[in-house]
N, C-alpha and C. Protein backbone atom coordinates (compact mmCIF):
# COMPACT_ATOMS: atom_id res chain seq x y z
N UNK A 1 18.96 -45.22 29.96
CA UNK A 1 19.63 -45.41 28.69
C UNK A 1 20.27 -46.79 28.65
N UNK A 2 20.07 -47.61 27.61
CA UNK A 2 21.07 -49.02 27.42
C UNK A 2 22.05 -48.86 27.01
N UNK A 3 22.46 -47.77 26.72
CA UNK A 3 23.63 -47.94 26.25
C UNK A 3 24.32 -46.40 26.72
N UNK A 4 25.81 -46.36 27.28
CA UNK A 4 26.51 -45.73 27.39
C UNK A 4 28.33 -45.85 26.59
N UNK A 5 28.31 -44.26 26.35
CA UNK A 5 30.05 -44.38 25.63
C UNK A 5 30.90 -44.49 27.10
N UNK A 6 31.68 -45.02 27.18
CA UNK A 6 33.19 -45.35 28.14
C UNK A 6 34.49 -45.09 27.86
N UNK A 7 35.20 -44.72 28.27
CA UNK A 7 36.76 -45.24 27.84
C UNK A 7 37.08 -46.34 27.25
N UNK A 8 37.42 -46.36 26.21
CA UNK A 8 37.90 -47.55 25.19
C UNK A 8 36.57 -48.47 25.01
N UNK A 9 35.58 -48.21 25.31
CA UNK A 9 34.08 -48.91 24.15
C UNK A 9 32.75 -48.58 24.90
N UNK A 10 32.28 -49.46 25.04
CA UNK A 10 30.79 -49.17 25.50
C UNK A 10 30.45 -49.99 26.78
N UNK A 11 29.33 -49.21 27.24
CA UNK A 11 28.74 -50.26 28.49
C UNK A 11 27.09 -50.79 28.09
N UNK A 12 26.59 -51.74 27.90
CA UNK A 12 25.77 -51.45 27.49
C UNK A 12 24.89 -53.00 28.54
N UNK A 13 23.44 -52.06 28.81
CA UNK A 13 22.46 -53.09 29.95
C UNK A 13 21.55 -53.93 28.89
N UNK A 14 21.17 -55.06 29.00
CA UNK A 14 20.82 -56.38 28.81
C UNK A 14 20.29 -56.99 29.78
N UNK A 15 19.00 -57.60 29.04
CA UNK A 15 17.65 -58.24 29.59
C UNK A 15 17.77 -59.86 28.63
N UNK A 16 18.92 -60.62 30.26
CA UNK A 16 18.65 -61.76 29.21
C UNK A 16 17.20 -62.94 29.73
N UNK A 17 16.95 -64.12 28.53
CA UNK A 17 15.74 -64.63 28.22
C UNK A 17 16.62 -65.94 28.40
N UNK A 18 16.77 -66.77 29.68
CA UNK A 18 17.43 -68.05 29.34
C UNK A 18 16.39 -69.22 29.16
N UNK A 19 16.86 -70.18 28.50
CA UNK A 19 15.71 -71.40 27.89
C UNK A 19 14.71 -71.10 26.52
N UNK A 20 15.42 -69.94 25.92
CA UNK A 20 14.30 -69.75 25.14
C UNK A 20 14.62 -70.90 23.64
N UNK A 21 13.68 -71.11 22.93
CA UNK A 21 13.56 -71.79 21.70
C UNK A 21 14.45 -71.55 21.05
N UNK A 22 14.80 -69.59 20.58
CA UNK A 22 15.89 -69.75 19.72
C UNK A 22 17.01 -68.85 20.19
N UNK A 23 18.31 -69.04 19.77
CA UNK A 23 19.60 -67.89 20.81
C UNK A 23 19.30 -66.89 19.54
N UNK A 24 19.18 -65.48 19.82
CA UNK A 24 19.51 -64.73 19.27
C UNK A 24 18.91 -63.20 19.75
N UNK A 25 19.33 -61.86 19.39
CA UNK A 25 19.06 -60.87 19.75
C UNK A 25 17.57 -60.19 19.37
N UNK A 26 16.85 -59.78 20.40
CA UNK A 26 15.17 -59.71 20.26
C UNK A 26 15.20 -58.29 19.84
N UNK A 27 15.86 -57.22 20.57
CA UNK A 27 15.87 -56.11 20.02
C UNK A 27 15.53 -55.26 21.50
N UNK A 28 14.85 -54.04 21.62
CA UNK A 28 14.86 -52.82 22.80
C UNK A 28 13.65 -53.34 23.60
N UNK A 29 13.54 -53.88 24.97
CA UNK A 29 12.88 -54.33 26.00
C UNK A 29 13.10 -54.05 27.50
N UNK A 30 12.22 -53.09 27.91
CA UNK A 30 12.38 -52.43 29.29
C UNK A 30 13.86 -51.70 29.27
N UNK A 31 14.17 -50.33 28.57
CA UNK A 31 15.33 -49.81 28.55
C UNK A 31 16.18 -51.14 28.70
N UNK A 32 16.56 -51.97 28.10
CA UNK A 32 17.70 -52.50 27.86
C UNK A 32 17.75 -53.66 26.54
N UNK A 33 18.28 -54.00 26.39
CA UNK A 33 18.89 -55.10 24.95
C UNK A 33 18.52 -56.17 25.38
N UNK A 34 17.31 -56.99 24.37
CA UNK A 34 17.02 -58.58 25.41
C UNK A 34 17.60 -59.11 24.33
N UNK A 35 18.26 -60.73 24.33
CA UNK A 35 18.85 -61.67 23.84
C UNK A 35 18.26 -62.89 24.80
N UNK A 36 17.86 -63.36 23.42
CA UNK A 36 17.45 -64.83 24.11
C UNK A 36 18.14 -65.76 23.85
N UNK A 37 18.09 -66.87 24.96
CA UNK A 37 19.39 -67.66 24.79
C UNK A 37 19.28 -69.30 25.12
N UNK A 38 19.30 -70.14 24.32
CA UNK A 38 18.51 -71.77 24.28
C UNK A 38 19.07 -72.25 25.89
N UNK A 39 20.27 -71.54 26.36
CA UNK A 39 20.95 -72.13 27.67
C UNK A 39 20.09 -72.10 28.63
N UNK A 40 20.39 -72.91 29.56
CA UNK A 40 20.07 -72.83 31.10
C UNK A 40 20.72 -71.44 31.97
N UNK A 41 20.28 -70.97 33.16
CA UNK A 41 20.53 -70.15 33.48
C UNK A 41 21.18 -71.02 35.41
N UNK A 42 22.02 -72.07 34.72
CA UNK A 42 23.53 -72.60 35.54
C UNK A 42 24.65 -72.52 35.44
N UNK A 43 25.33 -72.33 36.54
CA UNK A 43 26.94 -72.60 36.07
C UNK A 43 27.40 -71.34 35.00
N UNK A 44 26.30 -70.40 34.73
CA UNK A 44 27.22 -69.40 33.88
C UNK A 44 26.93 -69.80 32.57
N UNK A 45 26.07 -70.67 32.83
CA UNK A 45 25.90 -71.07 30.97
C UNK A 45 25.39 -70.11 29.80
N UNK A 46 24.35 -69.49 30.30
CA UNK A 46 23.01 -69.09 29.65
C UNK A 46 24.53 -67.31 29.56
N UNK A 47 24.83 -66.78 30.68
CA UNK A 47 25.87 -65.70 30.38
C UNK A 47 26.69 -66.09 29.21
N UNK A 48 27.87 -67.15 29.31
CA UNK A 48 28.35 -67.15 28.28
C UNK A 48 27.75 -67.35 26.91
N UNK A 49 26.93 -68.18 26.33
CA UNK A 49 26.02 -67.91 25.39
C UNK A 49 25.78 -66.28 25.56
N UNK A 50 24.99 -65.82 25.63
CA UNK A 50 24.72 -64.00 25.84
C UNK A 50 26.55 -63.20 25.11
N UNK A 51 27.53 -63.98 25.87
CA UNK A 51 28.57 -63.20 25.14
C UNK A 51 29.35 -63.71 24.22
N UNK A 52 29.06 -64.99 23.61
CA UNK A 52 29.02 -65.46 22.67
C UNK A 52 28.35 -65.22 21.35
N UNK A 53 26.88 -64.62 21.48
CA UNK A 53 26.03 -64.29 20.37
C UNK A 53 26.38 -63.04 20.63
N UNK A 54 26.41 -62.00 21.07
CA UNK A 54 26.99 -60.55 21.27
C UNK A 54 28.36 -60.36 20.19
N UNK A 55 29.50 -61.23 20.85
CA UNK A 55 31.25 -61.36 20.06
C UNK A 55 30.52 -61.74 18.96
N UNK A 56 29.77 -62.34 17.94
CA UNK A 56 29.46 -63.43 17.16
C UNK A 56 28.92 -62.40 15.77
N UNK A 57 27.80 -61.21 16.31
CA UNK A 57 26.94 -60.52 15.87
C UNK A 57 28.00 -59.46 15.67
N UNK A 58 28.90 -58.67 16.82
CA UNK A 58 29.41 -57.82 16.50
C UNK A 58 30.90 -58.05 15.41
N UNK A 59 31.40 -59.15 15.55
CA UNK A 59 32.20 -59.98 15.01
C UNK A 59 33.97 -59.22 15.36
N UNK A 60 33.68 -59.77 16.72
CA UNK A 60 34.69 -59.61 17.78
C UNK A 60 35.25 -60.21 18.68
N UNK A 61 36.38 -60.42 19.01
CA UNK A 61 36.79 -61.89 19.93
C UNK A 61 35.80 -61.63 21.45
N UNK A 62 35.64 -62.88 21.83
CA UNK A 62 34.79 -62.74 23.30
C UNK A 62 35.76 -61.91 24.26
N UNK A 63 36.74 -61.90 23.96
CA UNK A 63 37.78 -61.45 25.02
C UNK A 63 37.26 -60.04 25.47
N UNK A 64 36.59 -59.59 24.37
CA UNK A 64 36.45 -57.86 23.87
C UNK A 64 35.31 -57.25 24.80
N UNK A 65 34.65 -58.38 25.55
CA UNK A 65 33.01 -58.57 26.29
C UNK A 65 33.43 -59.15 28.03
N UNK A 66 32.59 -58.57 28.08
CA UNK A 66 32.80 -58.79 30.07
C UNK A 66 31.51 -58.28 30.84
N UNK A 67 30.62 -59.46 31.56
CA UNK A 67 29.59 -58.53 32.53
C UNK A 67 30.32 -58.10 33.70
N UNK A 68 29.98 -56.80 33.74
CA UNK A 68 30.58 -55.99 34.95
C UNK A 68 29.37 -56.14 35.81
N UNK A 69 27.82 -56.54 35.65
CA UNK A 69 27.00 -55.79 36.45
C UNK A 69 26.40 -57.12 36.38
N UNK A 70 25.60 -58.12 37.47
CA UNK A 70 24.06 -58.67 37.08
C UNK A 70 24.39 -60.00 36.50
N UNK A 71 25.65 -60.84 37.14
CA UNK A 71 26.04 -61.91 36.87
C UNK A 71 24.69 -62.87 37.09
N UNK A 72 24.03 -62.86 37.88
CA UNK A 72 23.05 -63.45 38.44
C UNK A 72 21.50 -63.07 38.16
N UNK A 73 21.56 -62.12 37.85
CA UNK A 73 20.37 -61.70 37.42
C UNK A 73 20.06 -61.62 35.75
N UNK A 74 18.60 -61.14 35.32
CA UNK A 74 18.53 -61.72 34.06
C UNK A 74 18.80 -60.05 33.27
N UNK A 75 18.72 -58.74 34.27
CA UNK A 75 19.52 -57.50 34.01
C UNK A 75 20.82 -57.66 34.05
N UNK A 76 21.76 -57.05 33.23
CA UNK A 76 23.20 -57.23 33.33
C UNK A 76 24.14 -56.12 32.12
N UNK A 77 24.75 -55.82 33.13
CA UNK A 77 25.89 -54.56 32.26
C UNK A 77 26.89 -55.44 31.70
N UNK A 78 27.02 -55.19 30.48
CA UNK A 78 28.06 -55.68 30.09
C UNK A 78 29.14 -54.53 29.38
N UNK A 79 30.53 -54.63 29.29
CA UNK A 79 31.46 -53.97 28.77
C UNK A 79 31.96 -54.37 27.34
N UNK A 80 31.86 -53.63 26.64
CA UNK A 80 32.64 -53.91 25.34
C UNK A 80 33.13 -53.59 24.79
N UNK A 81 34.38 -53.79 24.76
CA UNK A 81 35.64 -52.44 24.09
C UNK A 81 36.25 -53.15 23.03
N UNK A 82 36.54 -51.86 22.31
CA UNK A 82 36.63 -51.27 20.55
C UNK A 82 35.84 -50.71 19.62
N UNK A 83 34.14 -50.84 20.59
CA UNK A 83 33.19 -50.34 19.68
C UNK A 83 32.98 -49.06 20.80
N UNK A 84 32.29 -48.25 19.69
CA UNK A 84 31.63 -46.95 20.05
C UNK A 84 30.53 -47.60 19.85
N UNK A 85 29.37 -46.02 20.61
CA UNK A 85 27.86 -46.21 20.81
C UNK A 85 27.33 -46.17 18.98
N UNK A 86 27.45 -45.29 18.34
CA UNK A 86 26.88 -45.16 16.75
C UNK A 86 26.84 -46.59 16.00
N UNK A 87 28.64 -47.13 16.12
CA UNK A 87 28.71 -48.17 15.43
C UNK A 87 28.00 -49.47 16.05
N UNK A 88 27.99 -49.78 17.38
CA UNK A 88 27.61 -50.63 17.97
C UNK A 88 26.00 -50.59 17.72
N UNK A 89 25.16 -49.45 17.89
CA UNK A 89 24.34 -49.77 17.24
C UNK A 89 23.44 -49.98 15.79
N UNK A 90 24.34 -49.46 14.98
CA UNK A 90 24.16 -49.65 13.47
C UNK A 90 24.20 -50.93 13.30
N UNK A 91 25.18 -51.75 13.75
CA UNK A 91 25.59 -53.43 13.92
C UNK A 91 24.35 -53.85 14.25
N UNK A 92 24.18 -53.82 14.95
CA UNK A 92 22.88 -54.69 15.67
C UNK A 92 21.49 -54.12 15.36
N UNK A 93 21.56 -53.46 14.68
CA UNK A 93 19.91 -53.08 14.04
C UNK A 93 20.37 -53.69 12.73
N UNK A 94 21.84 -53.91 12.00
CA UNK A 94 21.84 -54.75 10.43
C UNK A 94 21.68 -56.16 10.81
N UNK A 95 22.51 -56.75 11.84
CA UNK A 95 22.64 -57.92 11.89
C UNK A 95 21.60 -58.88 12.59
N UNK A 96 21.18 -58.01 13.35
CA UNK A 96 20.10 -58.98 14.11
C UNK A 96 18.59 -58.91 13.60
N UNK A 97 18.52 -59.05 12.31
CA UNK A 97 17.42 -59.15 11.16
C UNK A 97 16.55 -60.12 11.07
């Protein structure tokens, strides 16, 4: 499952795409959420982008976003609290059009 409910928001796994042409959310790829992202995958770059277009789409401070899982890898859990699973994904099937 990509997505799980938590205490105070969601956890949800992500398949990120660093260097790609354009930043934005691709949609359901190998059980998890791919987002592609124009960054390099240095220094944390290509992550922050990932929780930048995430806060951006859901329209929520970055503060609200945190990878707990897969800093290094292109799989990665991330945390996001204030949203539930329903709303979080209604969001992102309107916005990422």
């Amino acid at each position: 499952m990509w997505i799980k409910p938590t205490k105070g928001g969601v956890i949800i796994t992500v398949w990120l795409q660093p260097r790609a042409a354009r930043a934005k959310i691709i949609g359901l790829y190998n059980d998890s959420l791919k987002i592609a992202v124009t960054a390099p995958p240095l220094e944390g770059q290509a992550n922050r982008q990932c929780l930048k277009i995430l806060a951006k789409t859901l329209r929520i401070p970055p503060s609200s976003l945190k990878i707990i899982a897969g800093d290094t890898s292109r799989r990665k859990q991330i945390f996001i609290s204030g949203v539930d699973c329903s709303d979080f994904i209604d969001i992102i099937n309107y916005r990422s059009k």
